[in-house]
C-alpha atoms as a PDB file:
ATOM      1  CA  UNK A   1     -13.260 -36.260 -20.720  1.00  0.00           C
ATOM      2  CA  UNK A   2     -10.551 -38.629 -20.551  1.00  0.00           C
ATOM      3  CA  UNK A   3      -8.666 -38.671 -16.783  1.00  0.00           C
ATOM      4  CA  UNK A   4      -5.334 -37.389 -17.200  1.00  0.00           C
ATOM      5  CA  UNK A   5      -2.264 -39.613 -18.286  1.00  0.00           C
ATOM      6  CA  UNK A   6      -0.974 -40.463 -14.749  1.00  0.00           C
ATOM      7  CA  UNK A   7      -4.095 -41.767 -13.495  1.00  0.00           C
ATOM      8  CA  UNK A   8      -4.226 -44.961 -15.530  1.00  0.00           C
ATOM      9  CA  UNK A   9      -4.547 -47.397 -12.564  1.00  0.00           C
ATOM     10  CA  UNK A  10      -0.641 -48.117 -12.490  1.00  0.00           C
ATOM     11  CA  UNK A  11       0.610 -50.839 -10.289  1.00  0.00           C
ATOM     12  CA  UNK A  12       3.876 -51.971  -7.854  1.00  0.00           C
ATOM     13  CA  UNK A  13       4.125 -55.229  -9.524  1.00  0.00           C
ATOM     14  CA  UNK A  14       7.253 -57.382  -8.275  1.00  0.00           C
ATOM     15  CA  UNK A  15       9.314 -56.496 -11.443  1.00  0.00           C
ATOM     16  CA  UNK A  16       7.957 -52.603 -11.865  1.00  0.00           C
ATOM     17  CA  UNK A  17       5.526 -50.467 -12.897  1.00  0.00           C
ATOM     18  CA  UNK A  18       2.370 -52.252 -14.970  1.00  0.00           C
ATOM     19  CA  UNK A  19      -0.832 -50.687 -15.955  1.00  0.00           C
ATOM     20  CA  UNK A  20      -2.787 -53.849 -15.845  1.00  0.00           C
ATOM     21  CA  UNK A  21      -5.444 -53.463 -18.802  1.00  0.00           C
ATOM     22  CA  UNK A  22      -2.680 -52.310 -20.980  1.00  0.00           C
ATOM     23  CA  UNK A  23      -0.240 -55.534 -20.180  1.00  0.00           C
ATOM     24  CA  UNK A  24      -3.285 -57.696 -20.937  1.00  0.00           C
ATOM     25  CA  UNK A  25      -3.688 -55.851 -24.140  1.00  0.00           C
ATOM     26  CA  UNK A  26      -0.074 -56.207 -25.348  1.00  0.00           C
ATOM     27  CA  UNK A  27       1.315 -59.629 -23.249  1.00  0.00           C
ATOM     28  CA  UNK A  28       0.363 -61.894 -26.747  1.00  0.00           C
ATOM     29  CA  UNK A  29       3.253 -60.213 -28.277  1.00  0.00           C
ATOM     30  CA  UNK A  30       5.493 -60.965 -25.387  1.00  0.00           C
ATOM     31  CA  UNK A  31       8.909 -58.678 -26.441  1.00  0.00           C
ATOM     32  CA  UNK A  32       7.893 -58.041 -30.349  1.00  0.00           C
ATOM     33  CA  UNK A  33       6.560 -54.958 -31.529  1.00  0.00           C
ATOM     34  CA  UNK A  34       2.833 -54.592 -31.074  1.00  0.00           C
ATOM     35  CA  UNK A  35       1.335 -55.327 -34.417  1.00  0.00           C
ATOM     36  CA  UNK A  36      -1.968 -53.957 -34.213  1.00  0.00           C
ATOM     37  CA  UNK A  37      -4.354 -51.112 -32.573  1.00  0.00           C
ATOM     38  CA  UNK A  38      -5.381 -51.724 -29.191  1.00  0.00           C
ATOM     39  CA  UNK A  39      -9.112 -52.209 -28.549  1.00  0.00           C
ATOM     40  CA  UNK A  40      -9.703 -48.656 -26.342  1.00  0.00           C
ATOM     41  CA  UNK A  41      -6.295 -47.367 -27.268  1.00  0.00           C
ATOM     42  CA  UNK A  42      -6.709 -44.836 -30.371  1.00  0.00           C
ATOM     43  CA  UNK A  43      -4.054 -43.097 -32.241  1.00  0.00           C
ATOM     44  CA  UNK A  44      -3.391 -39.701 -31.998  1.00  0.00           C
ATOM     45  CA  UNK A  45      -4.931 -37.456 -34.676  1.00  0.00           C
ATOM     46  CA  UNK A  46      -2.153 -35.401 -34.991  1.00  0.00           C
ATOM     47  CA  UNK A  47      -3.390 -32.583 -33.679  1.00  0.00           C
ATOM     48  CA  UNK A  48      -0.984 -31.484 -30.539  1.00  0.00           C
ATOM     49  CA  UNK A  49      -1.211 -27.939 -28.457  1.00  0.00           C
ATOM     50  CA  UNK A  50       2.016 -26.594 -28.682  1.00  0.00           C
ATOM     51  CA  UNK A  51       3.026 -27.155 -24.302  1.00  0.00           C
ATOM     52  CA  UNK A  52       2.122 -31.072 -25.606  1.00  0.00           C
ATOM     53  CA  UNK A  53       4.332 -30.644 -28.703  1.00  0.00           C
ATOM     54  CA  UNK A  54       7.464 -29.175 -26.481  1.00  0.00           C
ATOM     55  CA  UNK A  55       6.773 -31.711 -24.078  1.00  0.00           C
ATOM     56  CA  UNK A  56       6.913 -34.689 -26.522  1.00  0.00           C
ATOM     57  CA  UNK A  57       9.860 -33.292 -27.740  1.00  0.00           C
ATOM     58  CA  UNK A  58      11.771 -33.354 -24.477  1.00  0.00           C
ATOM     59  CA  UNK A  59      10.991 -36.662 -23.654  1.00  0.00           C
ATOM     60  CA  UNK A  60      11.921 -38.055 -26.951  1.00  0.00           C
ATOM     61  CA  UNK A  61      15.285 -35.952 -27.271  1.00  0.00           C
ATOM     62  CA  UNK A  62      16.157 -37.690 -23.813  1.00  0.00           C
ATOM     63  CA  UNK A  63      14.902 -41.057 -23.526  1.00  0.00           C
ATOM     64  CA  UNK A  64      14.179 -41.720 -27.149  1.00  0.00           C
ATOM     65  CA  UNK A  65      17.750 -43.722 -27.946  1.00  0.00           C
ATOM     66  CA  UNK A  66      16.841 -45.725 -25.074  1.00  0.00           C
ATOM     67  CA  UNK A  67      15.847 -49.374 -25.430  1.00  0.00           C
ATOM     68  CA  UNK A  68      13.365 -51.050 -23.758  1.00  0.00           C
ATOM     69  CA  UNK A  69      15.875 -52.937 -21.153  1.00  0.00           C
ATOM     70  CA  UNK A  70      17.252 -48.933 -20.492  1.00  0.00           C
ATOM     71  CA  UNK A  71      14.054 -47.895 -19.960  1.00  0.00           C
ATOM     72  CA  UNK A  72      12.972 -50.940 -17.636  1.00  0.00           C
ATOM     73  CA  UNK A  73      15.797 -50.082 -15.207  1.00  0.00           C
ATOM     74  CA  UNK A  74      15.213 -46.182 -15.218  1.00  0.00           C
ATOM     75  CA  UNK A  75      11.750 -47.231 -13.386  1.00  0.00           C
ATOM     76  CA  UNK A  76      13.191 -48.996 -10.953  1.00  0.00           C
ATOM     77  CA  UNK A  77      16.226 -46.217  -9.548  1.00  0.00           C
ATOM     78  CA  UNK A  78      15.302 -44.977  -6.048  1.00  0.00           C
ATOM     79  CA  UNK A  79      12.974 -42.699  -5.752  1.00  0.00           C
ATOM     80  CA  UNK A  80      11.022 -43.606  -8.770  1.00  0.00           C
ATOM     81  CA  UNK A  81       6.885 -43.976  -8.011  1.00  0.00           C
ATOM     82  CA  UNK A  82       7.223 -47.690  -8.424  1.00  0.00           C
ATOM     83  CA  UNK A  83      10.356 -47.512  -5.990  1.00  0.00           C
ATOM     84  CA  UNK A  84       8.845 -45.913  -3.486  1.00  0.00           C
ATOM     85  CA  UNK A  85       5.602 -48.119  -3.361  1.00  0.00           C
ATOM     86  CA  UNK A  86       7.360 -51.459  -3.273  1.00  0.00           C
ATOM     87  CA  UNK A  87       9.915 -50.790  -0.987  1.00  0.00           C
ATOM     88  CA  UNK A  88       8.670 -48.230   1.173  1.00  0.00           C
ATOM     89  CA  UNK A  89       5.144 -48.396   1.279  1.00  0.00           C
ATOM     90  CA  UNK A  90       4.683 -52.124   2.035  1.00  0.00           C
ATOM     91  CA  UNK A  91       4.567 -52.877  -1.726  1.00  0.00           C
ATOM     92  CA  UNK A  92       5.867 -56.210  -1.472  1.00  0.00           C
ATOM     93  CA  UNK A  93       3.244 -57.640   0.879  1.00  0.00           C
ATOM     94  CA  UNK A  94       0.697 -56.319  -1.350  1.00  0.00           C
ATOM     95  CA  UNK A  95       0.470 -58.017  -4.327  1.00  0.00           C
ATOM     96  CA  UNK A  96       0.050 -55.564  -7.035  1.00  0.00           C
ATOM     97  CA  UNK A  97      -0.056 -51.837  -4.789  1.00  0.00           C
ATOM     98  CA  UNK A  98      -1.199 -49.513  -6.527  1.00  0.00           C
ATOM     99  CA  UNK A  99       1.124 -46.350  -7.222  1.00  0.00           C
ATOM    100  CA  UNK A 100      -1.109 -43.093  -6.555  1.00  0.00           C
ATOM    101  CA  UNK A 101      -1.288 -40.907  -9.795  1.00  0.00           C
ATOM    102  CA  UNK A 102      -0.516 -38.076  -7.373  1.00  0.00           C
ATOM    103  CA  UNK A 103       2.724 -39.578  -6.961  1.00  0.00           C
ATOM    104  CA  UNK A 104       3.281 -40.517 -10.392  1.00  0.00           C
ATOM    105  CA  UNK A 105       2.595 -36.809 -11.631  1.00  0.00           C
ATOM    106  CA  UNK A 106       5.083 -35.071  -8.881  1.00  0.00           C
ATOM    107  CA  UNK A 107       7.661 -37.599  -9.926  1.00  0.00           C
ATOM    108  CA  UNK A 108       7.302 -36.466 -13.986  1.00  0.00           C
ATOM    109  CA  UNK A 109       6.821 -33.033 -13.001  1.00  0.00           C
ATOM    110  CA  UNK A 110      10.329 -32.696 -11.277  1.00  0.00           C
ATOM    111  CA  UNK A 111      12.032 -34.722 -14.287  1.00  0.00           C
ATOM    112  CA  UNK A 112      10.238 -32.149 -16.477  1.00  0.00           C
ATOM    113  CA  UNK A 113      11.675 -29.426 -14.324  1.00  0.00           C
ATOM    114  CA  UNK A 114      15.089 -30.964 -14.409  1.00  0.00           C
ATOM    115  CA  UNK A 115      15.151 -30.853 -18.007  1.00  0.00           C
ATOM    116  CA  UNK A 116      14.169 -27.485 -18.792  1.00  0.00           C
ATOM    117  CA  UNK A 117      16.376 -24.834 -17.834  1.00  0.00           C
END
């Protein structure tokens, strides 16, 4: 079974949030679009529960005319996972922290509460 998506090893690097193996994978492209499937990475078949479906469709509907700069800065607001490992958890004098999944996941989970009524 695959661990769940906010335990992917996520680190306080000095300019955000990186998930190391996944920067390696994509840092040839620099800014461009990825042009390729990711060695470990698969697509999605498609097949969605409906709670994942409702979910992507949240997330999409409010971040999804976001670019990538937009995005970028919505990691670093106070309070964010990354935020709060860097700046308040001695982040800074340790190169690449790690940010607890724990934190990421109660971070997502009020956001997700926030945006459904």
């Amino acid at each position: 079974m695959a661990a769940p998506w906010y335990e992917t090893g996520s680190k306080a690097w000095k300019y955000g949030p990186v998930i190391p193996d996944l920067y390696q994978a994509v840092k040839k492209w620099g800014s461009g679009p990825v042009r390729e499937t990711l060695p470990g990475y698969h697509a999605a078949t498609g097949v969605f529960e409906d709670s994942d479906r409702e979910l992507m469709s949240i997330v999409l509907s409010s971040y999804g005319h976001l670019g990538g700069l937009d995005l970028s800065n919505l990691t670093h607001k106070k309070d964010t996972p990354w935020f709060k490992v860097y700046f308040e958890r001695g982040g800074r004098e340790r190169r690449h922290a790690a940010i607890p999944g724990q934190l990421i996941k109660e971070h997502f989970d009020g956001l997700l509460r926030e945006a459904v009524p």
